[in-house]
C-alpha atoms as a PDB file:
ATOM      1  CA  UNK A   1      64.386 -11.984-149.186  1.00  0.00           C
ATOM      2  CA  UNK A   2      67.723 -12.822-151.273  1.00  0.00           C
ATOM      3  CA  UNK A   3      69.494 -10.060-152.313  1.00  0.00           C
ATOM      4  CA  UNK A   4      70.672  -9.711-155.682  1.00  0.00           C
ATOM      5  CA  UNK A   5      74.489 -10.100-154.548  1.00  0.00           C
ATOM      6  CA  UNK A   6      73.150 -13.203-152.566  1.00  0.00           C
ATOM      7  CA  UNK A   7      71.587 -14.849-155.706  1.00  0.00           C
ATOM      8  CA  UNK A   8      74.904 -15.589-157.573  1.00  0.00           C
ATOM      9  CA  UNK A   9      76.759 -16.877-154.823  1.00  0.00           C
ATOM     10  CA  UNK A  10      74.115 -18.988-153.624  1.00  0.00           C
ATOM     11  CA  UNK A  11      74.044 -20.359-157.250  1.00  0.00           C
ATOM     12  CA  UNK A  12      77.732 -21.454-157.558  1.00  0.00           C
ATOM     13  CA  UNK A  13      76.825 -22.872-154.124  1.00  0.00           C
ATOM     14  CA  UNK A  14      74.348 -25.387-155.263  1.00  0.00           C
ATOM     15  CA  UNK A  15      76.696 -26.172-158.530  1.00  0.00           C
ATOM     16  CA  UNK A  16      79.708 -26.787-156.810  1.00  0.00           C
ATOM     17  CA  UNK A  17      77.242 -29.113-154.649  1.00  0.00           C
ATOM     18  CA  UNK A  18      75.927 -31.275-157.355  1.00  0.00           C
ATOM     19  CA  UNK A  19      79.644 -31.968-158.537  1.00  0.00           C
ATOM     20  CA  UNK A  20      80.924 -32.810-155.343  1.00  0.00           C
ATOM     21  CA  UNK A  21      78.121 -35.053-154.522  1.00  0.00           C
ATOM     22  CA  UNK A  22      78.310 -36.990-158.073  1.00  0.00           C
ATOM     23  CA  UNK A  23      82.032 -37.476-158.136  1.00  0.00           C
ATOM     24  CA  UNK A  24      81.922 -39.044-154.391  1.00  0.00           C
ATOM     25  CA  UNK A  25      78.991 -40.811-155.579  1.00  0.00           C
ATOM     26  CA  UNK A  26      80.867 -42.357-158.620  1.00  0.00           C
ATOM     27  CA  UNK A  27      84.023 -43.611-156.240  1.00  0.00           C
ATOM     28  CA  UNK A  28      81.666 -44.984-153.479  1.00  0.00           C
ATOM     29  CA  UNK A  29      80.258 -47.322-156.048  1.00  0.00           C
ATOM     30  CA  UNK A  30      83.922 -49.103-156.106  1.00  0.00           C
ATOM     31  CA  UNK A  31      83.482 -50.113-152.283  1.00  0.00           C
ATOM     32  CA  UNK A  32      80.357 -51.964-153.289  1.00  0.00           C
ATOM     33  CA  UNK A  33      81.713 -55.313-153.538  1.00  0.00           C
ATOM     34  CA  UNK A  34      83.636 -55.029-150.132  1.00  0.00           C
ATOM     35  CA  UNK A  35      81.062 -53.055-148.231  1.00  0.00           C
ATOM     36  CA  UNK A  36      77.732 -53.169-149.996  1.00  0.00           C
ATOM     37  CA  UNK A  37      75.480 -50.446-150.027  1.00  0.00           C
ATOM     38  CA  UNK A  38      74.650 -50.468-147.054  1.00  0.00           C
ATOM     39  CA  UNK A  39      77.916 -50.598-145.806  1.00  0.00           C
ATOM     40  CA  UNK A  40      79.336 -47.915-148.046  1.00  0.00           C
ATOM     41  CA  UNK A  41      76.010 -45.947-147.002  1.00  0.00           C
ATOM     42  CA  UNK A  42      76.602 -46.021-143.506  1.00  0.00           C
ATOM     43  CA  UNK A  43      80.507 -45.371-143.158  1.00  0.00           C
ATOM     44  CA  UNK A  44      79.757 -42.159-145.513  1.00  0.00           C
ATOM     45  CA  UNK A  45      77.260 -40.812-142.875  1.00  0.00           C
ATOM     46  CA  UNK A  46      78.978 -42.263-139.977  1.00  0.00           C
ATOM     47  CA  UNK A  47      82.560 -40.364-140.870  1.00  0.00           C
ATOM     48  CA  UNK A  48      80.123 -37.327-142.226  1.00  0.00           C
ATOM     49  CA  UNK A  49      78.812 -36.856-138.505  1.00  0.00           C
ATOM     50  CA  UNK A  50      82.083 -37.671-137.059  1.00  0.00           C
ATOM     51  CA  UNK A  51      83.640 -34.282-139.404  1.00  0.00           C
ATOM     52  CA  UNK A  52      80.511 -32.036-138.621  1.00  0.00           C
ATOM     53  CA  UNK A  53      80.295 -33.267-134.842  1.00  0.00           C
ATOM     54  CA  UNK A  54      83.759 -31.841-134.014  1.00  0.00           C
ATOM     55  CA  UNK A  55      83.425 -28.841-136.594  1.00  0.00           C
ATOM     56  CA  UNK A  56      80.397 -27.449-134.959  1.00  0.00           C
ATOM     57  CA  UNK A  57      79.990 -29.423-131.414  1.00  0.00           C
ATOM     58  CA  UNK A  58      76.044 -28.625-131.384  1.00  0.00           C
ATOM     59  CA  UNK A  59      74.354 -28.806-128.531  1.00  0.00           C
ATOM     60  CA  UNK A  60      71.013 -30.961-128.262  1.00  0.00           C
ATOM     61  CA  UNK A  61      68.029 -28.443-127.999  1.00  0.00           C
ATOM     62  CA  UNK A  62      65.860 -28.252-125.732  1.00  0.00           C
ATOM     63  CA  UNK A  63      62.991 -27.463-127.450  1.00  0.00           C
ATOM     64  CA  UNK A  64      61.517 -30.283-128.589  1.00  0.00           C
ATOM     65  CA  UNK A  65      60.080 -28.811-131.964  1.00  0.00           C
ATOM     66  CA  UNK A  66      63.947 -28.096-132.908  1.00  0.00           C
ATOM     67  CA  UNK A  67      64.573 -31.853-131.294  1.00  0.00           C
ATOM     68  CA  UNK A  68      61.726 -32.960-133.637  1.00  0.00           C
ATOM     69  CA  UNK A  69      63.187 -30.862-137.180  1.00  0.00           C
ATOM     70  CA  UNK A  70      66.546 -32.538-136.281  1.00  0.00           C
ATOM     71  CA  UNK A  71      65.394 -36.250-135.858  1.00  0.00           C
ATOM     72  CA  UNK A  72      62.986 -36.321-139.360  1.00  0.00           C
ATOM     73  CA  UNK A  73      66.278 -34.226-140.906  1.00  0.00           C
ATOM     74  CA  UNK A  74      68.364 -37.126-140.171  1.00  0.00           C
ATOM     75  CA  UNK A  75      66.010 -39.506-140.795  1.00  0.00           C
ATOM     76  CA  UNK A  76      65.525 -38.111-144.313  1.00  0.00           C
ATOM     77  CA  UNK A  77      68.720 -37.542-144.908  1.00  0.00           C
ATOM     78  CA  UNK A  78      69.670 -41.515-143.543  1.00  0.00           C
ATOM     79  CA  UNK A  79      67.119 -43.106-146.569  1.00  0.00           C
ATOM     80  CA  UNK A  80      67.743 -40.951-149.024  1.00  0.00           C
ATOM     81  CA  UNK A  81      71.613 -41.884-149.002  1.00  0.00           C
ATOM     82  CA  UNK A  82      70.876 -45.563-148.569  1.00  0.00           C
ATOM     83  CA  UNK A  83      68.107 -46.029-151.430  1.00  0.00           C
ATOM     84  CA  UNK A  84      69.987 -43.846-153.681  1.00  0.00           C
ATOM     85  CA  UNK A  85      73.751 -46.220-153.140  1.00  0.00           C
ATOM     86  CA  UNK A  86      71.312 -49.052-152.863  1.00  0.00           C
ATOM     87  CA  UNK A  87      69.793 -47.926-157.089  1.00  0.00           C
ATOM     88  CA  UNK A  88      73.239 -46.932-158.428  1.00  0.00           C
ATOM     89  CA  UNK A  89      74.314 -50.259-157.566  1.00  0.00           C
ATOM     90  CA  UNK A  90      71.637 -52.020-160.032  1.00  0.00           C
ATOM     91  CA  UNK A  91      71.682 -49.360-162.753  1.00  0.00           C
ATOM     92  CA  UNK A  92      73.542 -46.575-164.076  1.00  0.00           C
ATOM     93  CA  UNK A  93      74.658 -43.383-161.670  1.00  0.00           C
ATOM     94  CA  UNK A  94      73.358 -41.231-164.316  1.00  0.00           C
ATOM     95  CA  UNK A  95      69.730 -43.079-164.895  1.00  0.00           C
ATOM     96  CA  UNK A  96      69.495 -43.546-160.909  1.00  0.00           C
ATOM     97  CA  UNK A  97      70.032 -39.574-160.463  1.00  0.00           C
ATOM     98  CA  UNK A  98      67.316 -38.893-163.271  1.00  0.00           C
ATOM     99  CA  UNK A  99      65.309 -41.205-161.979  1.00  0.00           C
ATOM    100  CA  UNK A 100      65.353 -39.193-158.236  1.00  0.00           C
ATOM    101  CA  UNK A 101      65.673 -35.987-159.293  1.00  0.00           C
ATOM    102  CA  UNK A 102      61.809 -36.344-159.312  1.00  0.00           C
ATOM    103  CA  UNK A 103      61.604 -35.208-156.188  1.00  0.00           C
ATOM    104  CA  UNK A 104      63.369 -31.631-156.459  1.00  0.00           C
ATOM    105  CA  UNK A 105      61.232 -31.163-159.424  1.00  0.00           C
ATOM    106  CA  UNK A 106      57.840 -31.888-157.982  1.00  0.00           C
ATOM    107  CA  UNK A 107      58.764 -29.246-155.068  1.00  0.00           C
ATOM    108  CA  UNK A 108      59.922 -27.049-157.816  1.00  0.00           C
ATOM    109  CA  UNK A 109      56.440 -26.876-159.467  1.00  0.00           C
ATOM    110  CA  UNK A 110      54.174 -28.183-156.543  1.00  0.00           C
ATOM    111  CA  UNK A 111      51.187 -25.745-156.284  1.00  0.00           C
ATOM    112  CA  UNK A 112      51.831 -24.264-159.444  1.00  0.00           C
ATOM    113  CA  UNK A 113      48.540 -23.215-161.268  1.00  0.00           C
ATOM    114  CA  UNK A 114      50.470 -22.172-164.582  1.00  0.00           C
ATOM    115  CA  UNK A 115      49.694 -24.684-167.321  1.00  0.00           C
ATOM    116  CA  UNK A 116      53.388 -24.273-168.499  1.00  0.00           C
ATOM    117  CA  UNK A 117      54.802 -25.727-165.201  1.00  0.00           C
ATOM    118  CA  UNK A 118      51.906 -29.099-166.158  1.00  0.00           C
ATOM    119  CA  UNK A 119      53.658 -29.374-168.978  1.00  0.00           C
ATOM    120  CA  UNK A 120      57.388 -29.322-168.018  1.00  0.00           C
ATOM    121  CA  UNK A 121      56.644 -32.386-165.166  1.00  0.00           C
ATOM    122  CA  UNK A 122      54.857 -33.908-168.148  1.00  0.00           C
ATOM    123  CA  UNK A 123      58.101 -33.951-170.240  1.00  0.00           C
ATOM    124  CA  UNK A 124      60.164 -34.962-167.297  1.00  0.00           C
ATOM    125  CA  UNK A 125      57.555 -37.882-166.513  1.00  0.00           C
ATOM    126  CA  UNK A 126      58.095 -39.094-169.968  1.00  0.00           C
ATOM    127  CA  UNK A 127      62.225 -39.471-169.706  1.00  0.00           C
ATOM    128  CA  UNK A 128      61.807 -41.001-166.824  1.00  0.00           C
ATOM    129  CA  UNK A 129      59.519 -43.239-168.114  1.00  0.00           C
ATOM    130  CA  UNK A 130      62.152 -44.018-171.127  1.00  0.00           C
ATOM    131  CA  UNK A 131      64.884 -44.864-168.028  1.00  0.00           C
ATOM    132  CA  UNK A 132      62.308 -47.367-166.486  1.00  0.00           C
ATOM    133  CA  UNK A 133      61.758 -48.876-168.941  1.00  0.00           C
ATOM    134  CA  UNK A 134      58.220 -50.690-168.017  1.00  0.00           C
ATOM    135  CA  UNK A 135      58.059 -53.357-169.844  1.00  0.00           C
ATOM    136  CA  UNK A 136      61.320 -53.230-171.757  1.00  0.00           C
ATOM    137  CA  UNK A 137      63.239 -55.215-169.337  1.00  0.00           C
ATOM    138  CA  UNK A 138      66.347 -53.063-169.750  1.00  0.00           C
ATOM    139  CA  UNK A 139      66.219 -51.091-166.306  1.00  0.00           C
ATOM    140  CA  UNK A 140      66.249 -53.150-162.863  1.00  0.00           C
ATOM    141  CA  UNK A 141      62.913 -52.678-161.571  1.00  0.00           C
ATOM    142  CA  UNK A 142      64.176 -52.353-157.990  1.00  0.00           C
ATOM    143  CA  UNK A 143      66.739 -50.396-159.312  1.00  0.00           C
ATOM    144  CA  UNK A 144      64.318 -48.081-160.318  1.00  0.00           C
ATOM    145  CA  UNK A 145      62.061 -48.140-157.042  1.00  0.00           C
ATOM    146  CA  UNK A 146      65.289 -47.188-154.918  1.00  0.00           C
ATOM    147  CA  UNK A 147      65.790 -44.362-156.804  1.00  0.00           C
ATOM    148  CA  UNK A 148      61.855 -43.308-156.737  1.00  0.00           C
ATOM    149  CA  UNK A 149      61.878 -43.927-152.570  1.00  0.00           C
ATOM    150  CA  UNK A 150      65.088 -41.768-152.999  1.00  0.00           C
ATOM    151  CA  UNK A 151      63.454 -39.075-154.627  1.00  0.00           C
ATOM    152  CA  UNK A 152      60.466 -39.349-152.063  1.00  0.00           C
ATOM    153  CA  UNK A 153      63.483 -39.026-149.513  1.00  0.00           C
ATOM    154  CA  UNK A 154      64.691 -35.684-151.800  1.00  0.00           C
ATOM    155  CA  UNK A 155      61.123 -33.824-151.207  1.00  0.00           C
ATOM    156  CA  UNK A 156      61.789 -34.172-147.482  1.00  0.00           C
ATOM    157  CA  UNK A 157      65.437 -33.473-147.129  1.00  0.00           C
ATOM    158  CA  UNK A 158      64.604 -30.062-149.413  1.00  0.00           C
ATOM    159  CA  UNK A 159      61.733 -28.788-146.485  1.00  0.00           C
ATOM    160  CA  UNK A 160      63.307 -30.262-143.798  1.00  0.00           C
ATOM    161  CA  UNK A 161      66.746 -28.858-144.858  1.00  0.00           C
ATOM    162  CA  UNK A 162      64.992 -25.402-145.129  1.00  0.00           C
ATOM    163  CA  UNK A 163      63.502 -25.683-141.503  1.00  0.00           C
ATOM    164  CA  UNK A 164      66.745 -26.809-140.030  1.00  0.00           C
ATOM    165  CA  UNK A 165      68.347 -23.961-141.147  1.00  0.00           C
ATOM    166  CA  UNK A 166      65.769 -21.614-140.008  1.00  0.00           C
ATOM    167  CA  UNK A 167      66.269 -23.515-136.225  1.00  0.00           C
ATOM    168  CA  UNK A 168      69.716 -24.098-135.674  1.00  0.00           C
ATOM    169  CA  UNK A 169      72.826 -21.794-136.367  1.00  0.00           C
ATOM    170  CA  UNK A 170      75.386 -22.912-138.795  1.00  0.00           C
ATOM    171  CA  UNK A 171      75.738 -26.394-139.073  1.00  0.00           C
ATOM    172  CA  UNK A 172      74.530 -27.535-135.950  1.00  0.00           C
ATOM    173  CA  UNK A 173      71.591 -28.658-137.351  1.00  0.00           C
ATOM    174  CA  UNK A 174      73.226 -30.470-140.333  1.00  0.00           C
ATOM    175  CA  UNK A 175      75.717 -32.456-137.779  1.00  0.00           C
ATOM    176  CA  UNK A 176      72.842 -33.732-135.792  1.00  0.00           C
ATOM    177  CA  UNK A 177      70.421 -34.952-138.645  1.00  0.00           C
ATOM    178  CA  UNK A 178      74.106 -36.766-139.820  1.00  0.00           C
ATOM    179  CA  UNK A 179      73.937 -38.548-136.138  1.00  0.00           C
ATOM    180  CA  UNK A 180      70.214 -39.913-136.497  1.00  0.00           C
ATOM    181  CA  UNK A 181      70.937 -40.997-140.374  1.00  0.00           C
ATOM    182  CA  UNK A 182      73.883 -42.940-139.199  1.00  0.00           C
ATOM    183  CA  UNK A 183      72.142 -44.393-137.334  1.00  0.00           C
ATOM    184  CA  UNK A 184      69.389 -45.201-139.671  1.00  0.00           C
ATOM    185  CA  UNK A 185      71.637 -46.853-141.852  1.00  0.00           C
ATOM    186  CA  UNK A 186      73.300 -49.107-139.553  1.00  0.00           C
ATOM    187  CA  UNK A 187      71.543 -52.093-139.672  1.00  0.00           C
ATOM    188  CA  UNK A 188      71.943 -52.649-142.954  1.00  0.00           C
ATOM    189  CA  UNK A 189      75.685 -51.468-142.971  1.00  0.00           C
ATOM    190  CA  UNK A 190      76.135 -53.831-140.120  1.00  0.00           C
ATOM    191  CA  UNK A 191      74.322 -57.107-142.237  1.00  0.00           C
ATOM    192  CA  UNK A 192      76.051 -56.022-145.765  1.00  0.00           C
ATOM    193  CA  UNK A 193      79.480 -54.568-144.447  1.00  0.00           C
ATOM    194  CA  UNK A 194      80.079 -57.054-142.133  1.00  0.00           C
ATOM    195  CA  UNK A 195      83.886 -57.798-140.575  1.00  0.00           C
ATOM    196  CA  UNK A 196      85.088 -55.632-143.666  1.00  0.00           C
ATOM    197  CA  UNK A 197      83.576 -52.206-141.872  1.00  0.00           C
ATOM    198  CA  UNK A 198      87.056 -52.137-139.971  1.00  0.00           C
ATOM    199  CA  UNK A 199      89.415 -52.581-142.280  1.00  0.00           C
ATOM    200  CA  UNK A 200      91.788 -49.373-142.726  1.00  0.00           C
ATOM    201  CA  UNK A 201      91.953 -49.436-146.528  1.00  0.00           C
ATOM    202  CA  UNK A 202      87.817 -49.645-146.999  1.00  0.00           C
ATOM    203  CA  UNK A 203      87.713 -46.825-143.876  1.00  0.00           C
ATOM    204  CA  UNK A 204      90.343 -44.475-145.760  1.00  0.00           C
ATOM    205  CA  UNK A 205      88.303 -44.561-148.967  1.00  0.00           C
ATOM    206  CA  UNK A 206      84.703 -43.980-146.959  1.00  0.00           C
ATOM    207  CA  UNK A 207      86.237 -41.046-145.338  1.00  0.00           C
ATOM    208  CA  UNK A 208      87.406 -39.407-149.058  1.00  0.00           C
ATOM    209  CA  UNK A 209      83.813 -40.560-150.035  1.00  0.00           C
ATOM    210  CA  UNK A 210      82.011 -38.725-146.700  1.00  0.00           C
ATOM    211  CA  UNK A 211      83.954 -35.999-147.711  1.00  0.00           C
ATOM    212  CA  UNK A 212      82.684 -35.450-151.086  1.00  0.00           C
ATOM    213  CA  UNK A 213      79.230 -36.447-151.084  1.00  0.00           C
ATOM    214  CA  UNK A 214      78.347 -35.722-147.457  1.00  0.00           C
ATOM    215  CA  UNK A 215      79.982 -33.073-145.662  1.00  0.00           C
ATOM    216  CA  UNK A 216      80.854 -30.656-148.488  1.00  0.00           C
ATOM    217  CA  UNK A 217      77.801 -30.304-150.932  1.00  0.00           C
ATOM    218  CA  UNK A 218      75.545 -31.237-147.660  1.00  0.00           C
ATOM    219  CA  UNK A 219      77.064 -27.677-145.846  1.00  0.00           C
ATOM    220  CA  UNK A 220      77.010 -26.214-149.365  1.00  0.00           C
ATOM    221  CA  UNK A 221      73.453 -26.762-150.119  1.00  0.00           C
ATOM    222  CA  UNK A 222      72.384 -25.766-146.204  1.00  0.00           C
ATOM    223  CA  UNK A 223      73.905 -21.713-146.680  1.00  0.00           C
ATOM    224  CA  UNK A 224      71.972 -22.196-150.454  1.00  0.00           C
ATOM    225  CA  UNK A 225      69.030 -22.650-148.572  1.00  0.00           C
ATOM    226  CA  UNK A 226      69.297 -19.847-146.092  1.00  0.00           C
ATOM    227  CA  UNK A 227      69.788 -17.635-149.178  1.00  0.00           C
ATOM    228  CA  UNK A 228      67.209 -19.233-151.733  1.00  0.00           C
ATOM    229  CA  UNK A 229      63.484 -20.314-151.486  1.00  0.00           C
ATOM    230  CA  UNK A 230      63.072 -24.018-151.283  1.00  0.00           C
ATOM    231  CA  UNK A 231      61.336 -24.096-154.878  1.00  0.00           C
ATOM    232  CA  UNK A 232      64.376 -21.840-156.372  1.00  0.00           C
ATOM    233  CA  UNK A 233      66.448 -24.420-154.996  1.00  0.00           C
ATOM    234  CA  UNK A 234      64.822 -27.318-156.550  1.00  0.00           C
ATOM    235  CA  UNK A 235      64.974 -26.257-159.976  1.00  0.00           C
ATOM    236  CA  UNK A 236      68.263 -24.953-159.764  1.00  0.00           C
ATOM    237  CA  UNK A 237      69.644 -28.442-159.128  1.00  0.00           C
ATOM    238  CA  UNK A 238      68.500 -29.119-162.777  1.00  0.00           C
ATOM    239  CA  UNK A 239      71.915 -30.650-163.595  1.00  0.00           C
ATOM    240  CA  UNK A 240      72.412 -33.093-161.693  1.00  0.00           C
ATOM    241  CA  UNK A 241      71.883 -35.915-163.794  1.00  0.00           C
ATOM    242  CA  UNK A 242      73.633 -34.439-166.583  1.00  0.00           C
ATOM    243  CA  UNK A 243      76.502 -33.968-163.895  1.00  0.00           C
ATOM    244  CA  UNK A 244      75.516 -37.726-162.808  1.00  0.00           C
ATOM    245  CA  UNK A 245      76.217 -39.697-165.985  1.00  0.00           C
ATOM    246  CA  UNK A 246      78.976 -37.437-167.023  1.00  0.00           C
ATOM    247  CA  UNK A 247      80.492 -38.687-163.185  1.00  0.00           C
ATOM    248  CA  UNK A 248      79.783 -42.192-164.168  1.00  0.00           C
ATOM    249  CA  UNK A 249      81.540 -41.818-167.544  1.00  0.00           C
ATOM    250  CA  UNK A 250      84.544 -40.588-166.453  1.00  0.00           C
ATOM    251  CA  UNK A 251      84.787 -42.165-163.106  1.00  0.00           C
ATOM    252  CA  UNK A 252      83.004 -45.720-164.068  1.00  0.00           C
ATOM    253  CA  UNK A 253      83.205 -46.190-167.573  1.00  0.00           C
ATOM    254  CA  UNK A 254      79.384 -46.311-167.586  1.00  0.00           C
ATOM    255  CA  UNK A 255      78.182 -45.047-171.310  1.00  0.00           C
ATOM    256  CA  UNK A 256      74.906 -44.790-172.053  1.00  0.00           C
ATOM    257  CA  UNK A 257      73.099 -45.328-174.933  1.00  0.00           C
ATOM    258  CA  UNK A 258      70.920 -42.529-177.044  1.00  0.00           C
ATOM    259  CA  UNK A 259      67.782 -43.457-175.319  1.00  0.00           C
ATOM    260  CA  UNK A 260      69.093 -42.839-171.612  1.00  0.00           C
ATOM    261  CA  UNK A 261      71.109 -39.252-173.216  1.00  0.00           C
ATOM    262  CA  UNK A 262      67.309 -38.262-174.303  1.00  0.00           C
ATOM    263  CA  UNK A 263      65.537 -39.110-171.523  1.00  0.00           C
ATOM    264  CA  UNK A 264      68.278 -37.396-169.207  1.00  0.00           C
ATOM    265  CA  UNK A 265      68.123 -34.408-171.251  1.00  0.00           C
ATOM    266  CA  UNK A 266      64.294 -34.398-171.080  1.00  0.00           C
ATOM    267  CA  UNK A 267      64.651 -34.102-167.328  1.00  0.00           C
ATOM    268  CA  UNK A 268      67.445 -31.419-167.324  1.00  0.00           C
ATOM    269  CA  UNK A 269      65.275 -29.015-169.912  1.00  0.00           C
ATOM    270  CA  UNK A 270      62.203 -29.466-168.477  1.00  0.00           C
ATOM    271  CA  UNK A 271      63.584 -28.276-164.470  1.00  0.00           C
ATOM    272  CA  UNK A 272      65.755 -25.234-166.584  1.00  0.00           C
ATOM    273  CA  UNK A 273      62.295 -24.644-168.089  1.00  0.00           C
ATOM    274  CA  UNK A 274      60.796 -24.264-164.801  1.00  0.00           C
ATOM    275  CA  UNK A 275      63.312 -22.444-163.283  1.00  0.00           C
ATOM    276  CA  UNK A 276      64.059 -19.856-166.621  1.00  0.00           C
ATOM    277  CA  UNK A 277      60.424 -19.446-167.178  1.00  0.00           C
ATOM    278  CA  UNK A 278      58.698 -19.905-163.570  1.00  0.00           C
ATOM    279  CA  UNK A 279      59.687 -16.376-162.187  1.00  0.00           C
ATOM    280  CA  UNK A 280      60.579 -18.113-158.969  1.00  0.00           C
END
């Protein structure tokens, strides 16, 4: 049970998360056209597990449920970072973030029986809808299905992050799941990043990048857990794609038109709804 001195802390937690994680988002985009995705994917999770690896030296466990936990952390942790690079570079960081926060959401209201909580997905669906764009031909379709297999990726990380840090003690958990995504993401760092994986200047910049959107709101959002419920969690990530497009405004230049603003804000009210009016 979270105490009520707990609560707050664990709040500013998960918000000083989500702006870490957006801002190294926005500057990884600028080592797509040397790295790729891929690329850019991988050296973020390979220098991510180097920085937890020596911070917390875990051990491998020995039980092979923990073994197991670790293995599908990492392995959720590995897609979710390579769909999501692989979506923001095809559409906006803002829409792509939207677009996955899907997943947070669902676990947010999943078994819900309150006709309220129907209604907030419902409002969500529809902004996401408007970001797709089915039909329109404004949105990158596979744009858009990276950023739905990322929020697929999302529901997982959220349960398995939970579990994790119910198994292993501080970040030992965290810096093995980094080790098996790594490694997830190699081949396609290796066929997109090519020669330019070594050179210093692209390796200096990944490291600032694993820094910020790895190994900071990652260890942030593991002590959230151990003081929140996974479904308190979700909802309280509720700004992330406002946090998202305002990243990709000031970092990118990306502006976005009144359609995307509505839809983003659709998304953003209808998690506060769930959260402010859930009870959870």
């Amino acid at each position: 049970m979270t105490s009520s001195r707990e609560r707050p802390v664990a709040v500013g937690l998960v918000l000083a998360a989500a702006g870490s994680l957006q801002v190294g988002a926005a500057f990884a985009i600028t080592l797509f056209d040397e790295l790729g995705p891929g690329g850019a994917a991988f050296l973020r999770l390979a220098f991510a597990a180097a920085v937890l690896w020596a911070l917390w030296r875990p051990r491998i466990p020995s039980r092979p449920p923990d073994l197991r936990v670790a293995i599908a952390f990492g392995v959720a942790l590995g897609l979710m970072n390579w769909s999501i690079y692989e979506a923001i570079d095809r559409i906006p960081l803002g829409v792509a973030v939207t677009i996955e926060f899907a997943g947070p959401l669902l676990v947010a209201v999943i078994g819900s029986r309150r006709p309220l909580d129907a209604a907030w997905v419902a409002l969500a669906a529809i902004g996401i809808l408007l970001l797709a764009d089915p039909g329109g031909g404004s949105a990158d379709g596979l744009g858009v299905l990276f950023s739905l297999t990322a929020a697929g990726c999302w529901i997982a990380y959220i349960h398995l992050s939970k579990r994790a840090g119910a198994a292993f003690a501080g970040g030992n958990g965290l810096a093995l799941a980094m080790v098996v995504g790594a490694l997830v993401v190699l081949p396609a760092g290796l066929i997109q990043g090519e020669a330019a994986l070594l050179e210093p200047d692209l390796l200096g910049s990944a490291l600032i990048v694993a820094l910020a959107s790895s190994v900071l709101p990652y260890s942030l959002e593991l002590e959230a857990l151990r003081r929140l419920p996974a479904a308190v969690f979700g909802v309280l990530m509720s700004l992330q794609p406002a946090v998202a497009a305002l990243a990709g405004l000031v970092v990118l230049g990306q502006e976005l038109g009144a359609r995307e603003l509505a839809a983003i804000a659709m998304v953003v009210v209808a998690s506060a709804g769930a959260a402010a009016l859930g009870g959870r």
